[in-house]
Protein backbone atom coordinates (compact mmCIF):
# COMPACT_ATOMS: atom_id res chain seq x y z
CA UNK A 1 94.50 103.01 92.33
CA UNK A 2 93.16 106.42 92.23
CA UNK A 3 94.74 107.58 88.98
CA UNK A 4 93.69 104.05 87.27
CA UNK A 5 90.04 103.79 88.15
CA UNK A 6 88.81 107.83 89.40
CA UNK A 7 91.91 109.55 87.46
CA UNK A 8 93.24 111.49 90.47
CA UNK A 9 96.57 112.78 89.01
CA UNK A 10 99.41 111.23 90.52
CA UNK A 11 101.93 113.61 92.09
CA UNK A 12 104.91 112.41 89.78
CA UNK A 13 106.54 109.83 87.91
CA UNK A 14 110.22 108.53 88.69
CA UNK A 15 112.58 105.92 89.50
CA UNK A 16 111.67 102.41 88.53
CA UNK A 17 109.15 103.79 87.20
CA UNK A 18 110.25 105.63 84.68
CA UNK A 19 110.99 102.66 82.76
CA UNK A 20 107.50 100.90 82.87
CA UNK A 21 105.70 102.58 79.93
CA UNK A 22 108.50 101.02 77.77
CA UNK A 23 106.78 97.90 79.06
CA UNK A 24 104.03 96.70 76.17
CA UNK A 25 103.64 93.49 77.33
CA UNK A 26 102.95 92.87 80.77
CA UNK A 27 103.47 89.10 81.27
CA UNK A 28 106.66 89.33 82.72
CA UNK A 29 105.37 91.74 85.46
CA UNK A 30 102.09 89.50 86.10
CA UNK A 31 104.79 86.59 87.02
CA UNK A 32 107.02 89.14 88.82
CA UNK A 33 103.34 89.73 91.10
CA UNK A 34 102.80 86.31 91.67
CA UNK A 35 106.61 85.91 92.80
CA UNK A 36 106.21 88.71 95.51
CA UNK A 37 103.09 87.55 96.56
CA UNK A 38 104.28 83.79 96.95
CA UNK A 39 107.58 84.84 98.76
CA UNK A 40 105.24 87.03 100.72
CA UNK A 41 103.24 83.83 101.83
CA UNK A 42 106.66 81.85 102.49
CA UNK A 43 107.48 84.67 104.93
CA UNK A 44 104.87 84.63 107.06
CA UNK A 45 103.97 80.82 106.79
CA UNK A 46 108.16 80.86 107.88
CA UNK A 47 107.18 83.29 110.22
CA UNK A 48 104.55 81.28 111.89
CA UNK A 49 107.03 78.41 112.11
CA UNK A 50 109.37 80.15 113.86
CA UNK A 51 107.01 81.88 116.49
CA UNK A 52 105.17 78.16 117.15
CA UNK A 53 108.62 77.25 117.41
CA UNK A 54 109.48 79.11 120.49
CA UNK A 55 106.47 78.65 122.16
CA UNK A 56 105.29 81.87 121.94
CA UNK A 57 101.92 83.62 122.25
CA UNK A 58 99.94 81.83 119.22
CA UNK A 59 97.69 84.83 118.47
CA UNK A 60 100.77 86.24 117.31
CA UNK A 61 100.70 83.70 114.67
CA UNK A 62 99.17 85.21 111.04
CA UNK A 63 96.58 83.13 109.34
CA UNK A 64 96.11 85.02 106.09
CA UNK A 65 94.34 84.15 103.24
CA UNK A 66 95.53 85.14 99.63
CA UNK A 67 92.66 87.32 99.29
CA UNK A 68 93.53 89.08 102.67
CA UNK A 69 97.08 89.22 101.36
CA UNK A 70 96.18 91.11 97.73
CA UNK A 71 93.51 93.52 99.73
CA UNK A 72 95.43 94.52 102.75
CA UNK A 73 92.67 93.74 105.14
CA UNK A 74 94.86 91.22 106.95
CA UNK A 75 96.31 94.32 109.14
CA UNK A 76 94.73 94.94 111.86
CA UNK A 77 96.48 97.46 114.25
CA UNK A 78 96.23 100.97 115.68
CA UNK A 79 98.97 102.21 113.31
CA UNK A 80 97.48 103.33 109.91
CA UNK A 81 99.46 101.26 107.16
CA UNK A 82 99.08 101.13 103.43
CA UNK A 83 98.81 97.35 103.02
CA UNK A 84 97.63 96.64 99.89
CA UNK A 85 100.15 93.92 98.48
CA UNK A 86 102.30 96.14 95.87
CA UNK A 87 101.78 95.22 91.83
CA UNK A 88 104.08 95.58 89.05
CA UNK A 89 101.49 95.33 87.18
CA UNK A 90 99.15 98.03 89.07
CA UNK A 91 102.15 99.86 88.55
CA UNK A 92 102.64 99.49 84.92
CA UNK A 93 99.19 100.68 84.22
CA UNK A 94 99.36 103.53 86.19
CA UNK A 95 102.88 104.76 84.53
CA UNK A 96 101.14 103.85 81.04
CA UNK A 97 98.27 106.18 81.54
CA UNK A 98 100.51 108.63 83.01
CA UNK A 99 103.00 109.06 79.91
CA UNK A 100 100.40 108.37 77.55
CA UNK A 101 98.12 111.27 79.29
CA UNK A 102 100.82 114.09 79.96
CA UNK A 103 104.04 112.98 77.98
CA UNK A 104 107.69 111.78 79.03
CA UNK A 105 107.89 115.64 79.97
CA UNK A 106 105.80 114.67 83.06
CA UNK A 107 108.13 111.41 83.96
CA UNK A 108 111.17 112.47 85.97
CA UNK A 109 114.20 109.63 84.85
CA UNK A 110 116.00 107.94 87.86
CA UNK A 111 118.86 110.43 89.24
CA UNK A 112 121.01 107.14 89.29
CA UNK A 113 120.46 107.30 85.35
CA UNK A 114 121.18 110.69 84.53
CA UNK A 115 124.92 112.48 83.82
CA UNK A 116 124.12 115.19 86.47
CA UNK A 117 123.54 112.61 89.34
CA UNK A 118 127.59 112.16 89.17
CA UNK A 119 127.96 115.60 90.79
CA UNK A 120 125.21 116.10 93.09
C-alpha cells in the first residue's frame, strides 16, 4: 500500500506479477478478490464448526466481520503478522504504477518462464 498511496518504491517486481500490467481491465481480478475473501469466510465459519464440534474452548472460536477480514485487525496475538486480506486487485495497481513508472526493465519475468530457468 505504500507504493500506491505514499509512493515508497517497491523492492522489485516478479513472478505472478510480472504478468499484471498486461491486465487493463480489472474486473476479472475484483471477482477473483471477492472469491478469496468468501472462501476465506467459509474457512473459518468451517472452522468454527468444527472446533464447536468437539467441544472445545469457544474463545477459540473466530467471530470476524468482513470489515475485520479486509483490514487485518481481526488478529490479535503476540506474533507480529501481516494480515491484511491479500488483493489482486491491490496488486494490479501496484504492478501498473510500477511498469508504467520505471519500465519492464524494472519487472523481473517468472524464472519458471524464462529459457535459462531449464539449467539452473
Amino acid at each position: 500500500m505504500n507504493f500506491i498511496e505514499k509512493d515508497k518504491k517497491l523492492r522489485f517486481v516478479r513472478g505472478l506479477l510480472a504478468f499484471y500490467p498486461l491486465v487493463t481491465d480489472p474486473k476479472t481480478l475484483i471477482e477473483l478478490d471477492g472469491w478469496l475473501k468468501s472462501v476465506i469466510k467459509r474457512a473459518i465459519r468451517e472452522r468454527n464448526r468444527l472446533i464447536a464440534g468437539q467441544g472445545l474452548d469457544p474463545s477459540k472460536l473466530y467471530a470476524v466481520t468482513e470489515n475485520e477480514l479486509l483490514d487485518g485487525s481481526w488478529y490479535k496475538a503476540d506474533v507480529p503478522n501481516e494480515s491484511i486480506l491479500p488483493s489482486f486487485v491491490r496488486g494490479w495497481r501496484a504492478a501498473r504504477k510500477f511498469y508504467k513508472r520505471y519500465g519492464l526493465s524494472e519487472i523481473q519475468s517468472p524464472s519458471y518462464y524464462t529459457a535459462i530457468s531449464r539449467y539452473t
